[in-house]
Protein backbone atom coordinates (compact mmCIF):
# COMPACT_ATOMS: atom_id res chain seq x y z
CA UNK A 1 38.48 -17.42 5.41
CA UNK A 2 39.15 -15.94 9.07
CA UNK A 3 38.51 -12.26 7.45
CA UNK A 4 35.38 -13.48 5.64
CA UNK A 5 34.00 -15.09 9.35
CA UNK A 6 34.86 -11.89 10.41
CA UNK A 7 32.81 -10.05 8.01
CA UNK A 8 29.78 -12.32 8.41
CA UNK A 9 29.82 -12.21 12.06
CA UNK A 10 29.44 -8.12 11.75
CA UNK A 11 27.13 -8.25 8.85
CA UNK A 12 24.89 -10.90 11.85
CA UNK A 13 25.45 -8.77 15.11
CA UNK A 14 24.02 -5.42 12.73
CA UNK A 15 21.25 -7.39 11.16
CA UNK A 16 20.35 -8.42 14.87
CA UNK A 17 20.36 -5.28 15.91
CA UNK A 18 18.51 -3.74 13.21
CA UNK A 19 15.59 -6.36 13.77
CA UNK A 20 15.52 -6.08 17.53
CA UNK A 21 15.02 -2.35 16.74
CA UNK A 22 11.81 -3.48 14.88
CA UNK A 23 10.27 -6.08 16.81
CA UNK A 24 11.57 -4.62 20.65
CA UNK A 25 8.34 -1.89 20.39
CA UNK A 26 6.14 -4.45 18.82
CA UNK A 27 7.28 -7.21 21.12
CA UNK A 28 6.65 -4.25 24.35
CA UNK A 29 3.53 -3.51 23.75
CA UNK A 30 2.13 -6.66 23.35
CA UNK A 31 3.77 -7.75 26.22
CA UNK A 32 2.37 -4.88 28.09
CA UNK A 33 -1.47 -5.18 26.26
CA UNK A 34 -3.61 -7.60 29.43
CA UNK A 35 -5.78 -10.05 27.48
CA UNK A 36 -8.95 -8.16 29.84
CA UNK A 37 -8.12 -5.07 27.82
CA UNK A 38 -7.55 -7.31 24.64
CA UNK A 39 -10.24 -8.60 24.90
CA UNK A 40 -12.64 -5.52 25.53
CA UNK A 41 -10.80 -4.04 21.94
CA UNK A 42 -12.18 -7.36 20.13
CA UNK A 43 -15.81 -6.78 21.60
CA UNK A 44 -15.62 -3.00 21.01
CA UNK A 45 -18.33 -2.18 18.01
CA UNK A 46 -16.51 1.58 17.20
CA UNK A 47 -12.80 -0.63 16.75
CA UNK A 48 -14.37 -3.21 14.84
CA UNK A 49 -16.38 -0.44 12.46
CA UNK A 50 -12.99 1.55 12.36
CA UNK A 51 -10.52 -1.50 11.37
CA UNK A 52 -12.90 -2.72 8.99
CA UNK A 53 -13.42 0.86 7.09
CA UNK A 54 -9.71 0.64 6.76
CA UNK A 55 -9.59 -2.58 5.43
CA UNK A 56 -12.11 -1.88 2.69
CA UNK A 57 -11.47 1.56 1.78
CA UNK A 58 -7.60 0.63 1.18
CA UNK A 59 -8.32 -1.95 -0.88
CA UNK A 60 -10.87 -0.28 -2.90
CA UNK A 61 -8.40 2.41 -3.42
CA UNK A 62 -5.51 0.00 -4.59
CA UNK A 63 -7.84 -2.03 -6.86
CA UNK A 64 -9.37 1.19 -8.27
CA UNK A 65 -6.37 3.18 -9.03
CA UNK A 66 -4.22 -0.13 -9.92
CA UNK A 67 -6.49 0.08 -13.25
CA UNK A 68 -4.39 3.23 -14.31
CA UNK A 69 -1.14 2.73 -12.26
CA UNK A 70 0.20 -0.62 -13.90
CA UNK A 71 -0.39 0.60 -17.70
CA UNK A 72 1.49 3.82 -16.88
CA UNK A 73 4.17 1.98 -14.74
CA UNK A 74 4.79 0.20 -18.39
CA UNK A 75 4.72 2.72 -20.24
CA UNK A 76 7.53 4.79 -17.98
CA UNK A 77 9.27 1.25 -17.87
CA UNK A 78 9.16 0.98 -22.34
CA UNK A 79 9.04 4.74 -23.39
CA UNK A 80 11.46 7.61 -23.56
CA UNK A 81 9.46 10.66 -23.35
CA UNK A 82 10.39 14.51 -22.71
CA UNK A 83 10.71 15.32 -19.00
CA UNK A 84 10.60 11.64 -18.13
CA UNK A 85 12.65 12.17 -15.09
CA UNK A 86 10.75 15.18 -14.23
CA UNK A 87 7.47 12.91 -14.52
CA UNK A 88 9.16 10.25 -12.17
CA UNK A 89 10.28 12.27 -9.47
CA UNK A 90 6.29 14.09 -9.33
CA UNK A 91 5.31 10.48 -8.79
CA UNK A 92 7.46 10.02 -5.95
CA UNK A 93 6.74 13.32 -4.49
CA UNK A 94 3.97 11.97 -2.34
CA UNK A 95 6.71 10.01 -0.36
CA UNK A 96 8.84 12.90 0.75
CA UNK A 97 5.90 14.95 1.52
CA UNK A 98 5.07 15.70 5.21
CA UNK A 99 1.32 13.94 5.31
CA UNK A 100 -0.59 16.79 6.69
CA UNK A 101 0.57 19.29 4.08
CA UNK A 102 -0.54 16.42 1.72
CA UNK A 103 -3.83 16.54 3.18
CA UNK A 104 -3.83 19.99 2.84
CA UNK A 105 -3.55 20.04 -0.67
CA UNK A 106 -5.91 17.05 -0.96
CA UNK A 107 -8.25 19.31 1.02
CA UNK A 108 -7.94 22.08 -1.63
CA UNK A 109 -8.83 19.93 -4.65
CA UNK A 110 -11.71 17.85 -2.98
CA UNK A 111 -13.79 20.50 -0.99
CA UNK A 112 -16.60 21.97 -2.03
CA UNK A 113 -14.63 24.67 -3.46
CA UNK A 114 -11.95 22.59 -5.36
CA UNK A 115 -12.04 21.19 -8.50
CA UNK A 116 -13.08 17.78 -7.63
CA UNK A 117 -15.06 18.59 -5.11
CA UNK A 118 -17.25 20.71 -7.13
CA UNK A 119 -17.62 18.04 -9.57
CA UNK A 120 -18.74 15.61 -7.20
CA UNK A 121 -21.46 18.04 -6.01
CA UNK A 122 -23.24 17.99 -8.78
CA UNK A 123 -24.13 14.25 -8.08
CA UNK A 124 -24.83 15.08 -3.84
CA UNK A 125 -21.53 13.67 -3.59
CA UNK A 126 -19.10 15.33 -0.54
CA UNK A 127 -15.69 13.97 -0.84
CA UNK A 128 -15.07 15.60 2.94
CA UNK A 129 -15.98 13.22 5.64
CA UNK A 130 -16.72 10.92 3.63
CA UNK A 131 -15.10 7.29 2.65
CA UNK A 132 -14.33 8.57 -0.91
CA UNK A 133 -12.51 11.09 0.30
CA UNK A 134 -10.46 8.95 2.95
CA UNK A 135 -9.78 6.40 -0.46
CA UNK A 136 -8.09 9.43 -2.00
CA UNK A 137 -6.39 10.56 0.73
CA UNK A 138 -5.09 6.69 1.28
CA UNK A 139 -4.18 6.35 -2.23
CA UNK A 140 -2.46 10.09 -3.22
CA UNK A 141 0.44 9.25 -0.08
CA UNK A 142 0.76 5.01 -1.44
CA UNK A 143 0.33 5.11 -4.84
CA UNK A 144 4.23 6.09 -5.45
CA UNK A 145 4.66 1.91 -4.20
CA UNK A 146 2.56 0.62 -6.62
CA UNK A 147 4.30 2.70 -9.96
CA UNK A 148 7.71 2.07 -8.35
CA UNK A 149 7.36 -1.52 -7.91
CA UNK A 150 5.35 -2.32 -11.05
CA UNK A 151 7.56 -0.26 -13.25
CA UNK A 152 10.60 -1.96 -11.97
CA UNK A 153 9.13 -5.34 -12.73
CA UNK A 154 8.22 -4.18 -16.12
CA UNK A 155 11.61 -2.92 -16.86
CA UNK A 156 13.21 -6.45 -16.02
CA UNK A 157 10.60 -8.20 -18.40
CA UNK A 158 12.98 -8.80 -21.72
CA UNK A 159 12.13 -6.48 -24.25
CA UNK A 160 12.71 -9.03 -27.12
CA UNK A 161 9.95 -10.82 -25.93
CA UNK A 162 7.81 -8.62 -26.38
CA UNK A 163 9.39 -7.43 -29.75
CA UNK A 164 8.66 -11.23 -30.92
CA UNK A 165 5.45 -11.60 -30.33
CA UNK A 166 4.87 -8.10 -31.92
CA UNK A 167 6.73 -9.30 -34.61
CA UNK A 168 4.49 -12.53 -35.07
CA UNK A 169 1.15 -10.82 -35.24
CA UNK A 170 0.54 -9.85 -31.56
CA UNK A 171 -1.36 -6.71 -31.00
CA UNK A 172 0.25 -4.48 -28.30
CA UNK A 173 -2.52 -5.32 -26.12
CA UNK A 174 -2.16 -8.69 -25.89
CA UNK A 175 1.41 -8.94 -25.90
CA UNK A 176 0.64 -6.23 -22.28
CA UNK A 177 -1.85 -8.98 -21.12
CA UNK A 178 0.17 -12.00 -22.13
CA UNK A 179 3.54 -11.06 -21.79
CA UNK A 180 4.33 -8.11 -19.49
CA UNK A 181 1.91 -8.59 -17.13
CA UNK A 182 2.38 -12.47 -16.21
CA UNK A 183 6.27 -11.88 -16.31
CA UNK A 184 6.30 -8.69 -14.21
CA UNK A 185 3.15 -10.22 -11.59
CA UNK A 186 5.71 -10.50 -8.56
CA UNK A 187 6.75 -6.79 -8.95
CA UNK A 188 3.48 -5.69 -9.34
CA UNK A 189 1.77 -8.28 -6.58
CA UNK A 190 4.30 -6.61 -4.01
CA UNK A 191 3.91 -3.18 -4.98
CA UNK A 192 -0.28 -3.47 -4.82
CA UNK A 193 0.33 -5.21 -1.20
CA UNK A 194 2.52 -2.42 -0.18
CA UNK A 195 0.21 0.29 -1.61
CA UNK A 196 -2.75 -1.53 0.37
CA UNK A 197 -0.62 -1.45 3.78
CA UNK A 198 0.55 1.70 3.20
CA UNK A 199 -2.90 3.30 2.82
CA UNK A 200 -4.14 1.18 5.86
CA UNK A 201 -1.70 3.03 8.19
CA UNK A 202 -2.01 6.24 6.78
CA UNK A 203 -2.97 8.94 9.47
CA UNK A 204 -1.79 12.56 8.84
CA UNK A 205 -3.29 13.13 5.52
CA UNK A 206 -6.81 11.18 6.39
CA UNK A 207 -7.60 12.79 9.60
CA UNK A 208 -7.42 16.56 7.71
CA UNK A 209 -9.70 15.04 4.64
CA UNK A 210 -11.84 13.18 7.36
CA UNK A 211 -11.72 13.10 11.21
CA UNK A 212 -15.30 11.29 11.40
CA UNK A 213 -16.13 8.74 9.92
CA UNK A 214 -12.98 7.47 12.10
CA UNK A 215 -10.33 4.62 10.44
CA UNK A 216 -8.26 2.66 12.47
CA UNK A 217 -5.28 5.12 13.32
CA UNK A 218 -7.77 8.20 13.82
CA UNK A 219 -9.34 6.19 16.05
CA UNK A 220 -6.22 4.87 17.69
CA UNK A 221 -4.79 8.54 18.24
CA UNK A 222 -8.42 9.85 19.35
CA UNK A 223 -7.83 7.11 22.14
CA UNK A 224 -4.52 7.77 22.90
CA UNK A 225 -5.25 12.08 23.40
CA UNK A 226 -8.05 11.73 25.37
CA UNK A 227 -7.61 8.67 27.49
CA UNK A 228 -3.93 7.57 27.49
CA UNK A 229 -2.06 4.94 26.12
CA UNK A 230 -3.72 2.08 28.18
CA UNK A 231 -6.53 2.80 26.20
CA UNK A 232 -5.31 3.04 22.90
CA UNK A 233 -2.76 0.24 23.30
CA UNK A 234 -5.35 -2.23 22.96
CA UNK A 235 -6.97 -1.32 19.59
CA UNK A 236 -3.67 -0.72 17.99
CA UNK A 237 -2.66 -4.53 18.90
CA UNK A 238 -6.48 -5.64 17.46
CA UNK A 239 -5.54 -3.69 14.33
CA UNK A 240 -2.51 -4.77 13.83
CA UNK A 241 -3.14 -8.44 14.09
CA UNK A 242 -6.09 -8.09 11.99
CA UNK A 243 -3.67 -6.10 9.58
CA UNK A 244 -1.30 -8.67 9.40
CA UNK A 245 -3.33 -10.93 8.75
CA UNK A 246 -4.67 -9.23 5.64
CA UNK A 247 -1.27 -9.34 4.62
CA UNK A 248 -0.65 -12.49 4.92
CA UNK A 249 -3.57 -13.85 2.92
CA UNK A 250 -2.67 -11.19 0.10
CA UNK A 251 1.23 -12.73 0.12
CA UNK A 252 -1.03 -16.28 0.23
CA UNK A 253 -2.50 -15.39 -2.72
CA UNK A 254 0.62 -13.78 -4.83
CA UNK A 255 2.32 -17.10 -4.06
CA UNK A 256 -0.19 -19.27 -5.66
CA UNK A 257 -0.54 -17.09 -8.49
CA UNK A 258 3.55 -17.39 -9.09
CA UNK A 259 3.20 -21.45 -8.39
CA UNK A 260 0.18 -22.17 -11.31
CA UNK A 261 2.35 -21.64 -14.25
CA UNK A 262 5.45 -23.48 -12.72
CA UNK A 263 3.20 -26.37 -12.33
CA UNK A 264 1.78 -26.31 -15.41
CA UNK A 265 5.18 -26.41 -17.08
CA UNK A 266 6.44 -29.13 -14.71
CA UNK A 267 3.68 -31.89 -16.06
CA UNK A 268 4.04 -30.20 -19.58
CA UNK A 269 8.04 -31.67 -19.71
């Protein structure tokens, strides 16, 4: 017992000091933000254009590209395929990546001269300096979250389940709509929140595809290099309240999602 008090006391004193790493910068520069200069950030027209073009343009890019990221998270979760490994670790690639070669390469495929770019030409479309271009650039570095998480959630669905109902008649896509994707919602739920906040805070591979027009951490580092961090300081607290916030209502909403069918079972028994 003494040796296991021991033991939790360590385990505490790390964990403390682990979270004080987190929330001692956090705490400091709110502390250090004057509600004048608050205040000044919340009337500011360019922060409140800037936060809200990274709101919108990260979720657009997580609802967009969820549409093809949860079917192939199932199918690497279900399948055994040739090179499946080799698949997995291009998907996590993104992650280890330093975020202005990814831009770089981004850069390559959506100019005018890429691929993509090219292609989007044709319809007046330039993916440079433009919000499309910032989505991609958002999703190509966060996207690795969303696979990751849904994939893992898909994996811990029971496959017997799924076997049964194929087994009773089912067709494969509604046993997917039915089946997998109820059961593996919390998975998936986390790893679209954590795609969305990734993208929102995304800096070094947006500001090569698109300096102007300027999301929230452009804007926050344009601050910063020309003025100082007394001017910066105060956007970066707006956004990051306003941030939270947004992911708070998202968690909001995953909850209530997870709580319907509990409730409908409760007054079913």
């Amino acid at each position: 017992m003494r040796r296991n008090s021991i033991f939790t006391w360590i385990v505490m004193i790390l964990s403390s000091l682990v979270l004080l790493f987190i929330l001692a910068p956090l705490a400091g520069m709110f502390i250090h933000t004057g509600s004048a200069e608050f205040l000044e950030a919340v009337k500011d027209k360019e922060v409140h254009q800037s936060v809200w073009l990274t709101l919108w343009v990260s979720f657009t890019a997580t609802f967009i590209f969820s549409i093809g990221a949860i079917p192939f998270a199932w199918l690497l979760a279900r399948k055994k395929f040739l090179f499946k490994n080799v698949v997995q670790g291009i998907i996590d690639l993104p992650i280890v990546l330093p975020h202005t070669a990814a831009g770089i390469a981004l850069l390559g495929f959506i100019s005018r001269d890429g691929f993509l770019g090219k292609t989007a030409s044709i319809f007046g479309l330039n993916l440079v300096n433009h919000p499309s271009g910032i989505a991609l650039a958002m999703a190509f570095v966060s996207l690795p979250f969303l696979i990751n998480a849904a994939r893992d959630g898909f994996a811990a669905v029971p496959e017997r389940l799924e076997k049964a109902a194929l087994n009773l008649g089912a067709s494969h896509t509604k046993v997917f709509f039915t089946i997998s994707l109820p059961l593996g919602w919390r998975s998936i739920t986390t790893g679209f929140v954590m795609m969305f906040a990734r993208g929102m805070s995304e800096f070094g591979a947006v500001v090569i595809i698109a300096y102007h027009p300027m999301i929230a951490p452009v804007l926050i580092y344009e601050r910063f290099s020309s003025y100082g961090l007394n001017y910066a300081r105060p956007a970066a607290v707006f956004f990051i309240l306003v941030a939270l916030l947004f992911l708070i209502l998202l968690r909001l909403f995953s909850l209530k999602r997870k709580e319907k069918p509990l409730s409908t079972d409760a007054q079913t028994d």
